[in-house]
Protein backbone atom coordinates (compact mmCIF):
# COMPACT_ATOMS: atom_id res chain seq x y z
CA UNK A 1 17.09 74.27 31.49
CA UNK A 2 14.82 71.94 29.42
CA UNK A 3 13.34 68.95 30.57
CA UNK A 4 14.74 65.67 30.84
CA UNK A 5 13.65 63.35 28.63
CA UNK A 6 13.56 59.23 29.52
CA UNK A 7 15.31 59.06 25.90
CA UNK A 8 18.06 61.38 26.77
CA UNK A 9 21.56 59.55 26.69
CA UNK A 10 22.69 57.79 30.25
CA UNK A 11 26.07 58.35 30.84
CA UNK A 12 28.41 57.06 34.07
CA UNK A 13 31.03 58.99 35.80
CA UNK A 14 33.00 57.13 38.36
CA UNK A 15 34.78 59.53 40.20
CA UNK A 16 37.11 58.86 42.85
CA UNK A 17 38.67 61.54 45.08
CA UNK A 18 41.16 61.46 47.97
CA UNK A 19 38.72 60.31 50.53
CA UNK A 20 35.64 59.15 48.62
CA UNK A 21 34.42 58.06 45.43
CA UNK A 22 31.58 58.26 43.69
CA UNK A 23 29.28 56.36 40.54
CA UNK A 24 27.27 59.63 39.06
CA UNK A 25 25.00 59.54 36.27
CA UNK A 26 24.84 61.86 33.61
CA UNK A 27 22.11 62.57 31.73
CA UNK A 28 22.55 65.25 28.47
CA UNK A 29 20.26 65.93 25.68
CA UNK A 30 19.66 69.54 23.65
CA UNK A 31 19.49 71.86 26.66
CA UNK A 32 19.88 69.24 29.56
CA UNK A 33 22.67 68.27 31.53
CA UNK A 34 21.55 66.91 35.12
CA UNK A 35 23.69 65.16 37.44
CA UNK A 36 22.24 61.83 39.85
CA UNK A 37 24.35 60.21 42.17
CA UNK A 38 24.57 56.91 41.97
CA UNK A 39 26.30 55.35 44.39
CA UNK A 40 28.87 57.30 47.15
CA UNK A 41 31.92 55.09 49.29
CA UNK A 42 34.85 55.76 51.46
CA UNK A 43 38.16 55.98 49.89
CA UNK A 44 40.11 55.61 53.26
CA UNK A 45 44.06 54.27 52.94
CA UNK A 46 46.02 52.05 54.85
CA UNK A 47 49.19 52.41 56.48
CA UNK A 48 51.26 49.02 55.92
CA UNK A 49 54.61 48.18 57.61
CA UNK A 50 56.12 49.73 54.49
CA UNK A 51 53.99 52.66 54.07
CA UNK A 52 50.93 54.48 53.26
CA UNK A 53 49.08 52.62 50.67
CA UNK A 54 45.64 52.94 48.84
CA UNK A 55 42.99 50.06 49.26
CA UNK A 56 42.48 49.76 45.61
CA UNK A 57 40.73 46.90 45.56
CA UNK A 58 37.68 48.42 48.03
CA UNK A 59 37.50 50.88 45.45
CA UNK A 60 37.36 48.87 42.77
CA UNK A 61 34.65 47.22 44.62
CA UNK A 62 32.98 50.51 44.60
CA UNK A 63 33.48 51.57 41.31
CA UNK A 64 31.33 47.63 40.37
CA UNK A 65 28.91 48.20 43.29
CA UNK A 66 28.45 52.07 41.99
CA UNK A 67 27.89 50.57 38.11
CA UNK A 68 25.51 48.19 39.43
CA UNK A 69 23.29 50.71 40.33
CA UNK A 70 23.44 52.91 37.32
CA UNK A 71 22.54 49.74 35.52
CA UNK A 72 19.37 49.54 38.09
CA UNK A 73 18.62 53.03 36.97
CA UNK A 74 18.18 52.58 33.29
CA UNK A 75 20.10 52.01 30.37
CA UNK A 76 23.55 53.24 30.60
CA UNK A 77 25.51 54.93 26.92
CA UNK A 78 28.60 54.41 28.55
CA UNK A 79 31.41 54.77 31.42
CA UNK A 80 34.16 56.97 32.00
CA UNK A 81 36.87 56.99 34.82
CA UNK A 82 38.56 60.48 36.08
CA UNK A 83 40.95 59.61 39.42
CA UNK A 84 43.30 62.12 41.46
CA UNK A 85 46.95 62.17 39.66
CA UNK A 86 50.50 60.53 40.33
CA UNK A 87 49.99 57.71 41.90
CA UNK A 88 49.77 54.40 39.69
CA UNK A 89 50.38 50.14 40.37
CA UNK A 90 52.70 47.67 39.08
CA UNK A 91 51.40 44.60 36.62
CA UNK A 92 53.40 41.88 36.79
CA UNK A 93 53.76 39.47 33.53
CA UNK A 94 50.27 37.58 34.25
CA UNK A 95 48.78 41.04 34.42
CA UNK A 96 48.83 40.92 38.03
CA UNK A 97 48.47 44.12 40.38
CA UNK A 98 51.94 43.78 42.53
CA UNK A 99 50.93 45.29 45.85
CA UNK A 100 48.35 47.97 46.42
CA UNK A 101 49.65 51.35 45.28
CA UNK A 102 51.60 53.73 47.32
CA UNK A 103 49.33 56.79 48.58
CA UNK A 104 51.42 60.21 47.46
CA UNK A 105 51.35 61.27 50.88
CA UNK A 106 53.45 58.27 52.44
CA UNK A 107 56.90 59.77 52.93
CA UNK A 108 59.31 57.69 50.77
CA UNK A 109 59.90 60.19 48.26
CA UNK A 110 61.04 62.91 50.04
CA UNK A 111 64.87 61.22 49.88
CA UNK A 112 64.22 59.61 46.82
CA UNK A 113 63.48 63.38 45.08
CA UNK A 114 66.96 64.39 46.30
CA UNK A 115 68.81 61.92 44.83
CA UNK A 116 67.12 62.19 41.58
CA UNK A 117 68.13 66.12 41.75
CA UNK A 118 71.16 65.22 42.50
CA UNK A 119 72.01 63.34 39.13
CA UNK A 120 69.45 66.04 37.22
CA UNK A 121 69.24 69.58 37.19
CA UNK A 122 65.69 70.76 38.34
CA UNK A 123 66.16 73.07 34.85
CA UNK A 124 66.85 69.37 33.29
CA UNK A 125 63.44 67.73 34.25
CA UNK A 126 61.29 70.90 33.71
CA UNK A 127 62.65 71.34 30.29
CA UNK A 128 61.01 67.85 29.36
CA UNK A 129 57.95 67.58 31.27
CA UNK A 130 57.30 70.93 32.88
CA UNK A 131 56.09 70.08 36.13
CA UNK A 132 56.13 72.26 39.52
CA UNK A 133 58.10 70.81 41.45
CA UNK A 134 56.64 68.51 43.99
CA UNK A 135 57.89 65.36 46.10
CA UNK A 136 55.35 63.09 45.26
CA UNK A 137 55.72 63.60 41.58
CA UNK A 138 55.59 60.00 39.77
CA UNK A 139 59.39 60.29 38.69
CA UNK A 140 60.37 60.68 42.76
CA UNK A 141 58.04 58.16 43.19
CA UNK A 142 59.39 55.59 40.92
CA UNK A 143 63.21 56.05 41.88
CA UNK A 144 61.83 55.91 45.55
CA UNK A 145 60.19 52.32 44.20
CA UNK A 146 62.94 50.85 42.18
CA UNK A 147 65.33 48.54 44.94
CA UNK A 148 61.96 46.78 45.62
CA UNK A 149 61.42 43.04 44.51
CA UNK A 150 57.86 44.61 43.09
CA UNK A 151 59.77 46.49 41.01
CA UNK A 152 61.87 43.66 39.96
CA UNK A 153 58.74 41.79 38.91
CA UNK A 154 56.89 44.76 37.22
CA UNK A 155 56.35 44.64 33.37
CA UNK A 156 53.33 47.71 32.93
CA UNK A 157 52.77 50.55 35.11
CA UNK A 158 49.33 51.82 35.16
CA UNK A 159 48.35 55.16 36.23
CA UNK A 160 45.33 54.92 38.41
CA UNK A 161 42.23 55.12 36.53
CA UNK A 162 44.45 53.36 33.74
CA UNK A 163 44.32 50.73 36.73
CA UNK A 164 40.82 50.38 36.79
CA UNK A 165 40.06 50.61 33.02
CA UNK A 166 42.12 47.79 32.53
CA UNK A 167 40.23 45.65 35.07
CA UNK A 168 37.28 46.32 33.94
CA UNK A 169 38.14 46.09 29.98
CA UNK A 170 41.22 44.01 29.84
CA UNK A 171 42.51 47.24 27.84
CA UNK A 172 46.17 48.97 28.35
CA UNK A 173 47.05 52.55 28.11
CA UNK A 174 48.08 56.04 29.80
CA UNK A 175 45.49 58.40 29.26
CA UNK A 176 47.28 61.75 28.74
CA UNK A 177 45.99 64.58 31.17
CA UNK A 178 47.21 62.16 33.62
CA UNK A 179 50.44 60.95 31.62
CA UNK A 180 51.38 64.36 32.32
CA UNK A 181 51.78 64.22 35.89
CA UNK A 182 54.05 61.74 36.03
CA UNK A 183 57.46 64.13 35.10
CA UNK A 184 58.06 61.58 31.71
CA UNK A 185 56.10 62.94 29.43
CA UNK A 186 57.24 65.42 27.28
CA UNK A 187 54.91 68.84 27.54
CA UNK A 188 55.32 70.03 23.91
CA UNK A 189 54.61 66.40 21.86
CA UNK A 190 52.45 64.84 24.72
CA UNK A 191 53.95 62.02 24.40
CA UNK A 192 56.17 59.97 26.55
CA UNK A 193 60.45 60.95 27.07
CA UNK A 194 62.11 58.32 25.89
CA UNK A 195 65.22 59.81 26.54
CA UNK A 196 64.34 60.99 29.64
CA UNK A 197 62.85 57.27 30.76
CA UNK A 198 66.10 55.50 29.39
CA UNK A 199 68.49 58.27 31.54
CA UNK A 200 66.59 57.57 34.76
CA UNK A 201 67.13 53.74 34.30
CA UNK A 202 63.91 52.84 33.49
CA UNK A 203 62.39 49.92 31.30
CA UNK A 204 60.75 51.97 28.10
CA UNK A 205 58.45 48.88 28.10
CA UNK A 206 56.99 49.76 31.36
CA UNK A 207 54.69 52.82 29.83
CA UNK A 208 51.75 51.85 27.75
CA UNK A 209 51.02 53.90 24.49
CA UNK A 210 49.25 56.94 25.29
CA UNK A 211 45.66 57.70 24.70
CA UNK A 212 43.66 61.22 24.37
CA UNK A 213 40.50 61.90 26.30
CA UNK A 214 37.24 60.97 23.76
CA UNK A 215 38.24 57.59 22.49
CA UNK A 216 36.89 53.96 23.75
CA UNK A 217 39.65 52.41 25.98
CA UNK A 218 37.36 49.20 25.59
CA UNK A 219 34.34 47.80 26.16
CA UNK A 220 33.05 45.81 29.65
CA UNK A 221 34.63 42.12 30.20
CA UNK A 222 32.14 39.47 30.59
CA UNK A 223 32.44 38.91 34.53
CA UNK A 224 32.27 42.99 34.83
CA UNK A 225 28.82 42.64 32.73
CA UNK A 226 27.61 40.15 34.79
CA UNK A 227 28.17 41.50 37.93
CA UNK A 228 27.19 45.24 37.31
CA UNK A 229 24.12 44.51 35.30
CA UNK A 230 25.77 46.31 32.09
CA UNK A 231 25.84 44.70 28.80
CA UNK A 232 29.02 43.64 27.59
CA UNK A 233 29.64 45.85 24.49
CA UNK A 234 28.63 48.96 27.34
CA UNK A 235 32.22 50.85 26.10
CA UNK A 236 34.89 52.83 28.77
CA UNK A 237 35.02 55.75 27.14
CA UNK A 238 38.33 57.50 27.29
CA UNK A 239 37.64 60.61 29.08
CA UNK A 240 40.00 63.44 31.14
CA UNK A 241 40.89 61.08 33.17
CA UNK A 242 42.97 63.46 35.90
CA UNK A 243 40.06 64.76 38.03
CA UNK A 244 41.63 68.08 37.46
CA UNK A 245 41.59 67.81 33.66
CA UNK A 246 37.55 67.28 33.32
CA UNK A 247 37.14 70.25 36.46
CA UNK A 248 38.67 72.63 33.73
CA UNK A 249 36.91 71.04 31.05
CA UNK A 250 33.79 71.85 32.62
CA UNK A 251 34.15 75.21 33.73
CA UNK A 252 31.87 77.30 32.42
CA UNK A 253 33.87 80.31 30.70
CA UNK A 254 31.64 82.27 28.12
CA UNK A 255 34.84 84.98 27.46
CA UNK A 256 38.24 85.19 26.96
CA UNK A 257 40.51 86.07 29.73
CA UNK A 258 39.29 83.30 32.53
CA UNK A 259 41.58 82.41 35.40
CA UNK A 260 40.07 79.28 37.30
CA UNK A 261 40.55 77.62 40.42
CA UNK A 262 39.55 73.89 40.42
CA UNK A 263 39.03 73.75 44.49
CA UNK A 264 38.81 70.51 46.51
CA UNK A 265 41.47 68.80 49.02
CA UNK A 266 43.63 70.69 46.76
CA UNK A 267 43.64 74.68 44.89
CA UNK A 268 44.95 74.25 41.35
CA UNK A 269 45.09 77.26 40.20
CA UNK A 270 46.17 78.39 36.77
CA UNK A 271 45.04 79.42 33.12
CA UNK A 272 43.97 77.06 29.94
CA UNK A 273 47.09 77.92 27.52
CA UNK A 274 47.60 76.75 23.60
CA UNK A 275 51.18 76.05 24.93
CA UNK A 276 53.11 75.31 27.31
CA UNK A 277 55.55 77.90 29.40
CA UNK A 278 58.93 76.41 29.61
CA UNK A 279 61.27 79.16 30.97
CA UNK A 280 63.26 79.83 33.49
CA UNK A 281 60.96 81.90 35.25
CA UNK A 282 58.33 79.75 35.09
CA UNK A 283 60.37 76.83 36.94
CA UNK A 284 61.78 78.91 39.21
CA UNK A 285 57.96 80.36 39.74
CA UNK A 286 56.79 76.65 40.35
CA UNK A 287 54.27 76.39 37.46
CA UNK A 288 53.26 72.85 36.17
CA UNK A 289 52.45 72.50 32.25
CA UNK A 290 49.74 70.05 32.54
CA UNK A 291 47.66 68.69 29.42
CA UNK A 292 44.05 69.08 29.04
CA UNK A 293 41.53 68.49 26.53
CA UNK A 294 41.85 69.09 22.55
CA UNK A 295 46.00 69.49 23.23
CA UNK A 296 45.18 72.26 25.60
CA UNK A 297 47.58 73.13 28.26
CA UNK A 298 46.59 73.49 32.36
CA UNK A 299 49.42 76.09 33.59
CA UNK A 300 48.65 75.84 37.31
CA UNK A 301 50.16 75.68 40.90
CA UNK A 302 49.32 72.86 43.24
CA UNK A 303 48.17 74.81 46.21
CA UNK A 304 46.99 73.11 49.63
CA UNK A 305 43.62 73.58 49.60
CA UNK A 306 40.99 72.29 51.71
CA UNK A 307 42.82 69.70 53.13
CA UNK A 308 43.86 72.13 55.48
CA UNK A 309 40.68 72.77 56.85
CA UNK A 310 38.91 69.43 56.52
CA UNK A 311 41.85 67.83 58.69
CA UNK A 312 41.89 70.48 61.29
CA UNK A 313 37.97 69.67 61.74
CA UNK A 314 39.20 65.86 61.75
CA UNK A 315 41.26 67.04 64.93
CA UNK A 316 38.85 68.53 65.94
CA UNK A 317 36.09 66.08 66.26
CA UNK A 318 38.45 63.62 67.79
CA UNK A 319 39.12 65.63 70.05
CA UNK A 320 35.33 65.99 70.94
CA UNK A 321 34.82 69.32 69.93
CA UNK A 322 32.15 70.42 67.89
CA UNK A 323 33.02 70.76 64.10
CA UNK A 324 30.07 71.49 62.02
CA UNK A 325 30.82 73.22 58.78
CA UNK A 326 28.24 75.84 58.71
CA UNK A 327 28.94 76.79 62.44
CA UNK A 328 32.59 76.83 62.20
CA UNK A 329 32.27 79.16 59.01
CA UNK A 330 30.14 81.48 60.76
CA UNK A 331 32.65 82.02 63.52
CA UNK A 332 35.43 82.39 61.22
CA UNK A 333 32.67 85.55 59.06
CA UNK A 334 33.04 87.00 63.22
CA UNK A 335 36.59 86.19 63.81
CA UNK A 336 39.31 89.43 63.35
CA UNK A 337 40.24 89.95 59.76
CA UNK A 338 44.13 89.13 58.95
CA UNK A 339 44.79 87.67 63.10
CA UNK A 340 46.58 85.12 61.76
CA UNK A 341 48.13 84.03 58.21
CA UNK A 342 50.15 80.80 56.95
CA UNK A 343 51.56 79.86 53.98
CA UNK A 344 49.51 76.97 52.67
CA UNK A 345 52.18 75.51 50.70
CA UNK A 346 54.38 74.71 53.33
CA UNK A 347 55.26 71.03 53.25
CA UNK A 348 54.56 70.77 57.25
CA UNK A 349 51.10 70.52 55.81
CA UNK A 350 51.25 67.29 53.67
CA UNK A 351 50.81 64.57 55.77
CA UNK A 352 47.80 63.53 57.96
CA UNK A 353 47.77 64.90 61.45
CA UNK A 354 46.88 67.01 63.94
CA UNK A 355 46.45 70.26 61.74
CA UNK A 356 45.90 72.95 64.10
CA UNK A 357 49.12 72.21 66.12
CA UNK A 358 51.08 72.28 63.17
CA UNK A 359 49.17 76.12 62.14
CA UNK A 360 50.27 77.18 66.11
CA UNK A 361 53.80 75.93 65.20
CA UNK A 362 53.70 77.50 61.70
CA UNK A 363 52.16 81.09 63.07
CA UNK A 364 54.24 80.83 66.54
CA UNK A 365 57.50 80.58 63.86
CA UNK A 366 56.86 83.45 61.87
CA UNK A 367 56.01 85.69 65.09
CA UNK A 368 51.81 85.66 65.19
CA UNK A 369 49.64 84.94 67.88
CA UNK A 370 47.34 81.79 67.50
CA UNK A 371 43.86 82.19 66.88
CA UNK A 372 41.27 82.08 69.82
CA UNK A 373 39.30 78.95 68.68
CA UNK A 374 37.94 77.10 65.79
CA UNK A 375 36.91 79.99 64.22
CA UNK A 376 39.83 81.53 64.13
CA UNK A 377 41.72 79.17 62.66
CA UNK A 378 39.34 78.48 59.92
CA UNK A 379 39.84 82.19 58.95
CA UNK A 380 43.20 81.89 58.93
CA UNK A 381 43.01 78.73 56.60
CA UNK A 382 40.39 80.46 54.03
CA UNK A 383 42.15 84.12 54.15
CA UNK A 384 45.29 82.20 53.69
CA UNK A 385 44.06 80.10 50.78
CA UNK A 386 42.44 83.38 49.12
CA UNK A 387 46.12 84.98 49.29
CA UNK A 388 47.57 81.93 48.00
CA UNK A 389 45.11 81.84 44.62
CA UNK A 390 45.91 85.61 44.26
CA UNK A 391 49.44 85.34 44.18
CA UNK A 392 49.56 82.02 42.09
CA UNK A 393 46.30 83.60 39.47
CA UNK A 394 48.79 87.23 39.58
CA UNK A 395 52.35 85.97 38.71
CA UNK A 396 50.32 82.68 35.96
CA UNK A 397 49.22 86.11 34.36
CA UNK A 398 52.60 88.06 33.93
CA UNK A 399 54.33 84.38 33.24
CA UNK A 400 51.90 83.61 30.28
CA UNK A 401 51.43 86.89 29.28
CA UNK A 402 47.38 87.23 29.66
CA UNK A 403 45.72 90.00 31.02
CA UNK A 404 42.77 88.17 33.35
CA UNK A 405 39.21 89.14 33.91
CA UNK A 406 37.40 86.56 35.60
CA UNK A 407 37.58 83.54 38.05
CA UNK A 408 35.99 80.59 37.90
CA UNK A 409 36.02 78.87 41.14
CA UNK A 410 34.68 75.16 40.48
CA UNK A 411 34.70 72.04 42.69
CA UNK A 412 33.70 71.29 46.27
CA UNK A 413 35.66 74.55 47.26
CA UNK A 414 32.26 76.60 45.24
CA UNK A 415 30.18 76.01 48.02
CA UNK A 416 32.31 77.70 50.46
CA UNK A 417 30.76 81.22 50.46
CA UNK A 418 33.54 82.97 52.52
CA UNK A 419 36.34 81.25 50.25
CA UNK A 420 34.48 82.87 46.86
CA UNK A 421 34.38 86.22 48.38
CA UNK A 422 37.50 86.74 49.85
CA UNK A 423 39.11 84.54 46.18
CA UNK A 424 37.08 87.68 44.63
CA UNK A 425 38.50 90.26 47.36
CA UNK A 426 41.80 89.10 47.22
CA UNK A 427 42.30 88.64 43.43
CA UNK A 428 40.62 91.98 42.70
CA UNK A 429 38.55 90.06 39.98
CA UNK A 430 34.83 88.69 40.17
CA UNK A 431 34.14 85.44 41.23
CA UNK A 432 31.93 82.74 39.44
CA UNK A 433 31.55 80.20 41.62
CA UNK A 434 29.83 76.59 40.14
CA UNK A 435 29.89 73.83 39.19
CA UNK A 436 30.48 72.58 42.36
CA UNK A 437 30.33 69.16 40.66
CA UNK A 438 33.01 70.11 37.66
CA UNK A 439 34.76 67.14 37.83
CA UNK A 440 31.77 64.91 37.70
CA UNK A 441 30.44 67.04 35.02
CA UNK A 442 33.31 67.52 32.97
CA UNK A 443 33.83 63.33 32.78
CA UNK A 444 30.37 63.16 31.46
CA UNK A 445 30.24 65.82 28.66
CA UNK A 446 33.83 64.38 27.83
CA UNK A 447 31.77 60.61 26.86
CA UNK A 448 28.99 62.99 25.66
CA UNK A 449 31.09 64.44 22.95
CA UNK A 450 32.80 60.97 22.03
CA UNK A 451 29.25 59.77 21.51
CA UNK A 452 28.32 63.56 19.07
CA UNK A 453 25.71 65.27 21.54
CA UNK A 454 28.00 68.07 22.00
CA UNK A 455 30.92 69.85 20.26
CA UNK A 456 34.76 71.10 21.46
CA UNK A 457 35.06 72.71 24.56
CA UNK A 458 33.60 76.03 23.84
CA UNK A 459 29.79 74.22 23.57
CA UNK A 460 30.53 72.54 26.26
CA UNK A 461 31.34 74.99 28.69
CA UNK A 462 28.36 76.78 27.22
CA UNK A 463 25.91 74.24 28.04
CA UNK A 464 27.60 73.90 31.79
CA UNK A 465 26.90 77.41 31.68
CA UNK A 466 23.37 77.55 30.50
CA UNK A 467 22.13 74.20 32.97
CA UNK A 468 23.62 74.67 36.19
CA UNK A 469 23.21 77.13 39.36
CA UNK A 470 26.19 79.53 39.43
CA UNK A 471 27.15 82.27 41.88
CA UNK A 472 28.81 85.76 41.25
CA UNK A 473 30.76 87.70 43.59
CA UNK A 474 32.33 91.14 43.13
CA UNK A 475 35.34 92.51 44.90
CA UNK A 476 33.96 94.69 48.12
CA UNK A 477 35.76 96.24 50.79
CA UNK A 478 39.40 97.85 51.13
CA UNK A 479 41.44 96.25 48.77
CA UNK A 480 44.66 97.96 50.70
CA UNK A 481 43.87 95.55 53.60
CA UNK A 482 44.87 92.53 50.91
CA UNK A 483 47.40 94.35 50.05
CA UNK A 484 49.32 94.83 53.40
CA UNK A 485 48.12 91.38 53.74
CA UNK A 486 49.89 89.92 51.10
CA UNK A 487 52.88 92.06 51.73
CA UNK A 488 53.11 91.06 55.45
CA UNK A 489 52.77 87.34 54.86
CA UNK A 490 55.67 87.46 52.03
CA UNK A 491 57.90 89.16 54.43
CA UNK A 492 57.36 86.70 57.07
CA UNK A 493 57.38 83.53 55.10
């Protein structure tokens, strides 16, 4: 990697995840890409009288506090916003958020899904928008949100990083990768359903134009300026804005044939298609036709990923038991191979709770013995996981038609030694595991490109490739045992 240079482009990533976000600064010139955090807070919801909600306006306060210190750090080319997907807020007609926005996990929508399957086919809604099917989908979460009086009073729904460009700019508009998500957009034009909006009852006027990553959504109000430290003509670039989106666009694929697995509180699993997969089988499969960069498609599953474990060492530590990462990981390396498997998927998972009695209820209902401590069950999660990417990376393969030859693993999930391997076991395939900061990275080389100091994707992922520290793993042991695995856990779940 060449050095950096104090005249090498400054550009800001606010990234915001489930339970933190985060103000990084990106620095790229020829040769250099190198990541500095900025500024790190809690992203921690709030359970109101009428649900789960996100405290949007700490995290704006985050995103300003985050900028302010990029600004202390030197000059700063320009900022770009990537958020988790699906959940948005409602402006009223003074541009006013109404209410802080409903968390995905609150459990309003699980009613409000049926009833919308009950007036469409499932074959109906993936035929337009070619989502998996999942309850917290934006479409379930609007009909859940209509007999509200916010509802009554809402003129613009933003998306959320739409949310927060539009606070800090004054600017409007539904970036696509994240469009996508919401179940209204179509998956072949990319652009929104009118049809499929005016069937469901809902205002057309509601949905701002759509806008592809590597524009300028706008450039800093005057109060923003003042506050962060950034000039006022600093622009918001228009990046990836689903965190998802800028993992994928950052992964750092130097052949044909890559499978990846973007790996955080959730596994999305899939391959980068010219098209999306709209059949029967594919629905019926549970693939999602996502968009990505430069029109691309992201055919993935949603998989529950480390959530799993993260909230079983939540348990755990309230509980007063130890829960260091590196200990608990070295238990589950000694604990017995294939003691005890789950499907990760299963919606018992979703909310927030005590994890590990809902793994003892999920292993004690499909006849298995619970695991003898910590260790255990963190084997159980990560075995389980490494199942779950090799049956969703296996069947995205036969569905699209692509004979695979690698994995990228990218995202937190990277760092996670025993989750590579057994990904690499499992699949049959060899791991690369890195960037663990995709996301991050893939926001910054987005505002990169918009500003011409790097080409399409295929430079991009080369210079990810060339810059940052990368791991390889290659299938080892008895790839029967994942086998019987695999064949086992079907039969039970």
């Amino acid at each position: 990697m060449s050095a950096t240079s104090p005249h090498d482009p400054v550009f800001a990533a606010v990234d915001l995840g489930a339970t933190s976000g985060r103000v990084i600064t990106g620095r790229v010139g020829p040769g250099v890409l190198v990541l500095t955090e900025a500024h790190r807070f809690a992203n921690t919801p709030v359970r109101l009288p009428d649900g789960l909600r996100w405290d949007v306006l700490a995290l704006y306060q985050g995103v300003l506090d985050g900028l302010r210190a990029a600004a202390r750090s030197g000059p700063v080319t320009s900022v770009g916003i990537d958020t988790w997907a699906v959940d948005y807020g409602l402006l009223d007609s003074d541009g006013a958020l109404l209410g802080l926005p409903f968390h995905y996990r609150d459990g309003r929508t699980t009613e409000a899904a049926e009833e919308v399957l009950a007036r469409f086919a499932p074959q109906e809604l993936y035929a337009v928008g070619g989502l998996q099917h999942l309850p917290f989908n934006t479409v379930f979460q609007l009909a859940a949100h209509r007999s509200t009086a916010q509802w009554k009073a809402a003129r613009t729904l933003l998306l959320m990083p739409d949310l927060l460009v539009y606070w800090l700019t004054g600017a409007v508009g539904a970036e696509a990768t994240n469009a996508s998500t919401t179940g209204l957009l179509d998956a072949r034009t990319g652009r929104w359903s009118d049809a499929l909006i005016e069937r469901m009852g809902l205002e057309r006027s509601l949905f701002p134009a759509v806008r592809e990553p590597g524009g300028r959504a706008g450039t800093l109000l005057p109060h923003v300026a003042g506050f962060t430290g950034l000039p006022e003509d600093t622009p918001v670039t228009t990046v990836a804005s689903h965190d998802t989106a800028s993992a994928v666009a950052a992964v750092p694929a130097t052949e044909p044939g890559f499978a990846y697995v973007s790996c955080g509180t959730w596994s999305l699993a899939g391959l980068e298609l010219d098209a999306p997969v709209l059949t029967e089988e594919s629905r019926a499969a549970n693939f999602t036709n996502e968009r990505g960069v430069d029109g691309t498609v992201r055919y993935l599953r949603n998989i529950m990923g480390m959530w799993l474990l993260e909230e079983c060492r939540r348990t755990w530590e309230q509980g007063g038991t130890s829960a260091r990462l590196a200990d608990l990981l070295a238990d589950a390396a000694r604990a017995r191979p294939f003691g005890a498997l789950i499907d990760p998927d299963d919606p018992v998972f979703l909310a927030p709770g005590d994890m590990p009695s809902r793994i003892d209820d999920a292993l004690v209902r499909t006849g298995q013995a619970v695991p003898e401590g910590p260790g255990g069950y963190v084997r159980c999660v990560l075995e389980s996981l490494a199942l779950a990417h090799r049956r969703t990376l296996r069947e995205a393969a036969v569905l699209a038609k692509r004979e695979l030859t690698r994995v990228h693993l990218v995202g937190g999930g990277s760092r996670n030694e025993l989750l590579c391997q057994w990904t690499a076991d499992a699949t049959g395939l060899p791991v690369t595991a890195g960037p663990a900061e995709a996301t991050a990275l893939g926001n910054v080389l987005l505002q990169a490109r918009a500003h011409g100091l790097v080409g399409g994707l295929t430079d991009m992922r080369g210079l990810v490739a060339r810059t940052q520290r990368l791991r390889h793993y290659s299938p080892q042991g008895d790839p029967g045992a994942w086998d019987r695995a695999a064949d086992g856990l079907g039969a039970r779940t």
